[in-house]
Protein backbone atom coordinates (compact mmCIF):
# COMPACT_ATOMS: atom_id res chain seq x y z
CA UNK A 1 20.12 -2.45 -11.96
CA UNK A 2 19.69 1.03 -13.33
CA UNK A 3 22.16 2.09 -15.78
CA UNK A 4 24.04 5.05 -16.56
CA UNK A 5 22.49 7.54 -18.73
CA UNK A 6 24.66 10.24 -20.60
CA UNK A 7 22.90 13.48 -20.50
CA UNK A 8 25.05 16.93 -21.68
CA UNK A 9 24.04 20.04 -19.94
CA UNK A 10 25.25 23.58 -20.16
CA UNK A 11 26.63 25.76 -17.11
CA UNK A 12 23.71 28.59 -16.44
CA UNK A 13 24.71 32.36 -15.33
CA UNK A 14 22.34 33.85 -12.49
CA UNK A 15 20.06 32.68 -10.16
CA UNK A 16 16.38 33.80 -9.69
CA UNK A 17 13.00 33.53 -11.86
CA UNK A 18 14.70 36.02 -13.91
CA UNK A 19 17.69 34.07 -15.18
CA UNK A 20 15.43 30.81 -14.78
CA UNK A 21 12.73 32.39 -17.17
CA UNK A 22 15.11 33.56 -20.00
CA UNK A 23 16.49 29.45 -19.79
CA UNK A 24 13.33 28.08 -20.33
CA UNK A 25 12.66 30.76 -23.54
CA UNK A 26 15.47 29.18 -24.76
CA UNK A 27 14.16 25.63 -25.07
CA UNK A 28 16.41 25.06 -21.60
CA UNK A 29 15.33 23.69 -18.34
CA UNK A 30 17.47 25.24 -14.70
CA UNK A 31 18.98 22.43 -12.82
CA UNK A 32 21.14 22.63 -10.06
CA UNK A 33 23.77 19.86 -8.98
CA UNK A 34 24.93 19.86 -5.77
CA UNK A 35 26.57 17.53 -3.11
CA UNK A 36 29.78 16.15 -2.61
CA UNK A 37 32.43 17.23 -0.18
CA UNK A 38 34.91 20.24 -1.11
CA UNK A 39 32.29 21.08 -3.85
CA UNK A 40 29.44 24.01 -4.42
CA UNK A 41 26.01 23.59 -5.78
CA UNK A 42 26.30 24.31 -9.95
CA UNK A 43 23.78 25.80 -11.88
CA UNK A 44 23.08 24.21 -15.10
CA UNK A 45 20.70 23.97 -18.09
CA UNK A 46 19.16 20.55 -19.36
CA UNK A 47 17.78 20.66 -23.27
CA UNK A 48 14.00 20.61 -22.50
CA UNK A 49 13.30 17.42 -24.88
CA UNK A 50 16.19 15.63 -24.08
CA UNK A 51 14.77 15.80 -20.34
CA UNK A 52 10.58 15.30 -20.92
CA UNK A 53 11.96 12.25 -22.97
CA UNK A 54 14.35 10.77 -19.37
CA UNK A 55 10.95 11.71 -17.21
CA UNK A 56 8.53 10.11 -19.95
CA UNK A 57 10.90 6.69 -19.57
CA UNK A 58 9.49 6.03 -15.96
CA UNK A 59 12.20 5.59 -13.45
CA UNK A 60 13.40 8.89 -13.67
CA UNK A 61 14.23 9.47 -9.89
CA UNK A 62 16.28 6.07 -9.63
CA UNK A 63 18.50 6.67 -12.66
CA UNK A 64 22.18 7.21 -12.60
CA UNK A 65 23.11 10.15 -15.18
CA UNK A 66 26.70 10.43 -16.49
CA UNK A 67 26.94 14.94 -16.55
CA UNK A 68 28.91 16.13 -19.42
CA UNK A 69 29.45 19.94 -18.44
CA UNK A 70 32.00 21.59 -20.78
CA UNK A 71 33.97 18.20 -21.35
CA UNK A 72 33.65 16.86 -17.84
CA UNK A 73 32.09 14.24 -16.14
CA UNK A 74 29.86 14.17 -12.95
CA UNK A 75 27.82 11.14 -11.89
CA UNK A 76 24.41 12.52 -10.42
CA UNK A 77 21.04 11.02 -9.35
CA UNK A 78 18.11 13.09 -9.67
CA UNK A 79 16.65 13.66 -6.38
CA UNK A 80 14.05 16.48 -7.21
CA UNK A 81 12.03 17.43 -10.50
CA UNK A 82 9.35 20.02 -10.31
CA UNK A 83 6.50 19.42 -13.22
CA UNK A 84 4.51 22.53 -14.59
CA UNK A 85 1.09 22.35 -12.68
CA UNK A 86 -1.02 22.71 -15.79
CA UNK A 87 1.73 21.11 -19.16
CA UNK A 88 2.98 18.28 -16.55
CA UNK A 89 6.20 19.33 -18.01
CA UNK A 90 9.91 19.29 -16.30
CA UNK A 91 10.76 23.02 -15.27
CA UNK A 92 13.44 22.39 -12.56
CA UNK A 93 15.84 19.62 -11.72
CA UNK A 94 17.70 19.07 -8.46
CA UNK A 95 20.49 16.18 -9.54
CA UNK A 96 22.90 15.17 -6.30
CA UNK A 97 26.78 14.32 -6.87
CA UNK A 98 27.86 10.76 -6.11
CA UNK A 99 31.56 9.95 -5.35
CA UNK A 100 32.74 6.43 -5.67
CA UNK A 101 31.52 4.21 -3.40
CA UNK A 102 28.74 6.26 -2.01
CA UNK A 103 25.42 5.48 -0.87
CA UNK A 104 22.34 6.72 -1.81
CA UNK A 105 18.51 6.31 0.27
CA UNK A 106 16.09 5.71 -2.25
CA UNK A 107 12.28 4.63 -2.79
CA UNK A 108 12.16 2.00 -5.30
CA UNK A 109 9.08 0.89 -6.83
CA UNK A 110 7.47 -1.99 -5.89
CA UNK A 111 6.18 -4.41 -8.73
CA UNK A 112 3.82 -7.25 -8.27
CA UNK A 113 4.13 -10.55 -10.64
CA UNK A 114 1.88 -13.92 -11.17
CA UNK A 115 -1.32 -12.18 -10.23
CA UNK A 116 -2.45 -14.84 -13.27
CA UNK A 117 -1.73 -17.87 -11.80
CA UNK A 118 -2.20 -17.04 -7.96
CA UNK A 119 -4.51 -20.05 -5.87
CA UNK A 120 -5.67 -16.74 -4.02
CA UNK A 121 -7.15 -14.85 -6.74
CA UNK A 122 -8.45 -17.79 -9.14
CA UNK A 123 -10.78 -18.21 -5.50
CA UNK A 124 -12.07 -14.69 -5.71
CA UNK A 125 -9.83 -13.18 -3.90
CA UNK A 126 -8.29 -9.57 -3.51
CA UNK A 127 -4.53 -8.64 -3.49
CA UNK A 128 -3.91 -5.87 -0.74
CA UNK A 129 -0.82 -4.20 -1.70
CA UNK A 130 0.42 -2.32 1.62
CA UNK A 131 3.62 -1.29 -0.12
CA UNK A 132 3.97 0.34 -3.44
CA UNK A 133 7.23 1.53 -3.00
CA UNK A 134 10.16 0.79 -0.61
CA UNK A 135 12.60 3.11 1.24
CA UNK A 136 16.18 1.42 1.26
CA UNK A 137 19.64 2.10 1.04
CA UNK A 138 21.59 1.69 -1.74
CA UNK A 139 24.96 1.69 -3.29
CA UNK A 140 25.42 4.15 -6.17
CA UNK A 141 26.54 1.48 -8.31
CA UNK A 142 23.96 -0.86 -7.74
CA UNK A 143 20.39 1.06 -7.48
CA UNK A 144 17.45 -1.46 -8.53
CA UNK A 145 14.85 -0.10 -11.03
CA UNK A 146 11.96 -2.29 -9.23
CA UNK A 147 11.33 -4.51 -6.36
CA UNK A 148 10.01 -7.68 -8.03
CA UNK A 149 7.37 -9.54 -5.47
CA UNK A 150 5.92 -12.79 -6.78
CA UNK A 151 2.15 -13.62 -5.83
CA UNK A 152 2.60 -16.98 -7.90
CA UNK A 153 2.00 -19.03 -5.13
CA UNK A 154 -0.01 -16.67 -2.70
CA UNK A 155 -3.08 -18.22 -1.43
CA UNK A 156 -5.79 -16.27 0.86
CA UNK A 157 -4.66 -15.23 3.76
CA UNK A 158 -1.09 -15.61 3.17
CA UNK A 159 1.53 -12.45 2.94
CA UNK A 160 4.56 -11.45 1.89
CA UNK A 161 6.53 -10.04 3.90
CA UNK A 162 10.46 -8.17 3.51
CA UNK A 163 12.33 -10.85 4.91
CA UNK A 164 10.83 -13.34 2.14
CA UNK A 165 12.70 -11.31 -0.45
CA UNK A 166 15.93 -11.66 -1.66
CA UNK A 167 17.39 -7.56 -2.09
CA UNK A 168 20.28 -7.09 -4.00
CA UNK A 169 23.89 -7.10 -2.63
CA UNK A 170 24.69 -4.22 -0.42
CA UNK A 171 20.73 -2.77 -0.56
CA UNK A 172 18.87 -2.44 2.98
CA UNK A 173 15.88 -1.64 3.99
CA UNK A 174 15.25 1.51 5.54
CA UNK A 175 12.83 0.40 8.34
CA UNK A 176 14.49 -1.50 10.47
CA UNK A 177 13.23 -3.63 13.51
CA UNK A 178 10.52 -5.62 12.31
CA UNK A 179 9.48 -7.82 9.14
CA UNK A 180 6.66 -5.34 7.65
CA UNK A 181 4.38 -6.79 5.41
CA UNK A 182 4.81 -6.14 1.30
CA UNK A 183 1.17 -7.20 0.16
CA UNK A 184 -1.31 -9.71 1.16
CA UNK A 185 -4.33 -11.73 -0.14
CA UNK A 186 -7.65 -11.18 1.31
CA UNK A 187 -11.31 -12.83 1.16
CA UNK A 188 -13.51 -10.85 -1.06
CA UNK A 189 -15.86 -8.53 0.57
CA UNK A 190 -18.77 -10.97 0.32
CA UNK A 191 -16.92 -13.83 1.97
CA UNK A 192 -15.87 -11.45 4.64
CA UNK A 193 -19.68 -10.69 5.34
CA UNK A 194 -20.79 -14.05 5.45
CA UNK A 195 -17.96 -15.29 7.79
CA UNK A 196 -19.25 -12.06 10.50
CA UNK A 197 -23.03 -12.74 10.21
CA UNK A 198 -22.61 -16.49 10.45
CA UNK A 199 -20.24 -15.55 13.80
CA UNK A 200 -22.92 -13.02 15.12
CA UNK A 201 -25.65 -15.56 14.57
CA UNK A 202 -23.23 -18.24 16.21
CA UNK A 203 -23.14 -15.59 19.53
CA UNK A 204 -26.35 -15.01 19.93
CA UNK A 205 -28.03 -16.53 22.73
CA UNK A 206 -30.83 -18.77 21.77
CA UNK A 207 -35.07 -18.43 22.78
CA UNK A 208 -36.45 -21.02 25.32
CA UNK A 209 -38.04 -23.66 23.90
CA UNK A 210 -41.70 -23.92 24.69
CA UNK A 211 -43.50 -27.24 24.99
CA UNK A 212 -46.05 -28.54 22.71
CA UNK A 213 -49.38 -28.41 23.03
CA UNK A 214 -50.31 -31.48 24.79
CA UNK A 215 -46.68 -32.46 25.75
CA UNK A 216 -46.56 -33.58 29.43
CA UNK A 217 -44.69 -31.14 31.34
CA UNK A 218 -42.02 -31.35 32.61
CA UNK A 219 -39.96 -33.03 35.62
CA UNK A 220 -41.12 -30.42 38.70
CA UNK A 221 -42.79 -28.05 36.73
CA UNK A 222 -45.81 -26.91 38.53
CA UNK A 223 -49.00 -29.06 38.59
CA UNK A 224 -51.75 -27.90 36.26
CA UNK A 225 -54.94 -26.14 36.97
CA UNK A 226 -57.67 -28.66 38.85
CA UNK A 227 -59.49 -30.43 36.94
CA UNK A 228 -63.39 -29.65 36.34
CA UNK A 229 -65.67 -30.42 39.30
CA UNK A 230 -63.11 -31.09 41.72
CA UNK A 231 -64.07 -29.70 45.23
CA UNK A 232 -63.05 -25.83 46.06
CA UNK A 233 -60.34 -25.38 48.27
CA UNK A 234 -61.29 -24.76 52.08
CA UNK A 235 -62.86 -21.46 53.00
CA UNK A 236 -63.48 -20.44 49.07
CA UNK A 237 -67.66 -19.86 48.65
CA UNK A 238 -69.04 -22.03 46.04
CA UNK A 239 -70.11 -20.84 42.35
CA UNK A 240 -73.03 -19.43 41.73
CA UNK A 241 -76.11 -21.85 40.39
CA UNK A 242 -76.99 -20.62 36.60
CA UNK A 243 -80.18 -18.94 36.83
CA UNK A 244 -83.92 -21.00 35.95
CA UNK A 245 -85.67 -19.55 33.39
C-alpha cells in the first residue's frame, strides 16, 4: 500500500505566469490544492528538489502526501504534474484534498512477475500485455503502488484475466460488466505462419488425378480410338493408297 509521505510547502501570493515565474526563480515550484467540501483551492509552493526527488521515486501520482502548510496538516494525492517540455522537470502540481474515509479513482500500474519460469515463454512464446495500467477505485487509506500479475504458470494460449486476481480490500475495478483480459501468451510469429499456410493448403481443393500411361481406364470411361486396320465406319470414303514410285 502506498504510504504517507511528509512534504512541507509554503502558501504562494498571486496567481498568473507572473507570480508563478518569480516562484520558480526562487528555487519554488506553484502547486495548487484543492477539493474537499466547505474548502477553496490554495495556492502553494513545493521546494523544487524536494519535489524532482518524489517524481524521480516512480509512483508519484499514487502517493499519499501528509501537507505541512504553516503548522497544519492536509492529506493530498497528486492528481496532476506538468514536466518542462525540454528539462523533464516538475513546474506545476495539482494535489487534491482527501477527508477521512474518502475515495479516490486511480490508474495503478500494472506489473508482470515469473516471466522466468513461464511453460509459455520457455516454448517461444510472446507475452501480450493488453493492460499496463488499471483504472479502479480506491480508498484513500488503502491505494496499491502496483497490480502484481503472475505469468508463473501461463502456458500459450492461456490469459489472465481481472477476475483471476485477488484486489485489495475495498479496491474495484473501474470497468464494470465483463471480465477483461490483463495479458495473454501468444505463439510466436513463426508458429502463427505455419499454423495459416498449413490451414490454406488444408482448404485448397485438390487437381484430378490423371491415369498412367498404360493404366486401363476406367469403369465407363469412353472406349478408345479403333484400333489400326479396323473397317471405316459406314458412309466414310476410304484412305488414300500411298503413291508408287
Amino acid at each position: 500500500m502506498a504510504q504517507i509521505q511528509e512534504l512541507k510547502v509554503e502558501t504562494r501570493d498571486g496567481t498568473g505566469k507572473g507570480p508563478a515565474y518569480q516562484a520558480r526563480l526562487k528555487g519554488l515550484i506553484p502547486a495548487v490544492v484543492y477539493g474537499g467540501a466547505g474548502t477553496t483551492p490554495q495556492n502553494v509552493s513545493v521546494d523544487s528538489r524536494t519535489l524532482e526527488r518524489h517524481v524521480e521515486a516512480g509512483h508519484f501520482l499514487t502517493t499519499l502526501f501528509m501537507l505541512d502548510i504553516a503548522g497544519k496538516k492536509t492529506r493530498v494525492i497528486p492528481r496532476d504534474v506538468q514536466l518542462d517540455p525540454v528539462s523533464d522537470r516538475p513546474v506545476h502540481v495539482d494535489f487534491m484534498r482527501l477527508a477521512e474515509g474518502s475515495t479516490v479513482k486511480l490508474d495503478i500500474p500494472v506489473i508482470f512477475h515469473g516471466q522466468d519460469v513461464s511453460p509459455g515463454l520457455k516454448k517461444g512464446g510472446v507475452l501480450n500485455i493488453v493492460r499496463h495500467t488499471m483504472p479502479l477505485s480506491c480508498p484513500a487509506d488503502k491505494i496499491p503502488n502496483t497490480i502484481d500479475v503472475d505469468v508463473s504458470k501461463l502456458d500459450i494460449n492461456e490469459s489472465i484475466h481481472i477476475n483471476d486476481l485477488n484486489l485489495p480490500e475495498g479496491v474495484k475495478t473501474l470497468l464494470r460488466g465483463r471480465d477483461f483480459t490483463i495479458c495473454s501468451i501468444v505463439a510466436p510469429t513463426s508458429v502463427i505462419e505455419e499454423q495459416r499456410a498449413a490451414a490454406a493448403a488444408a482448404a485448397a481443393p485438390t487437381a484430378e488425378a490423371t491415369p498412367a500411361e498404360g493404366a486401363a481406364p476406367a469403369a465407363g470411361a469412353a472406349p478408345a480410338a479403333a484400333a489400326a486396320g479396323a473397317k471405316p465406319a459406314a458412309g466414310a470414303k476410304p484412305a488414300a493408297a500411298p503413291a508408287k514410285k
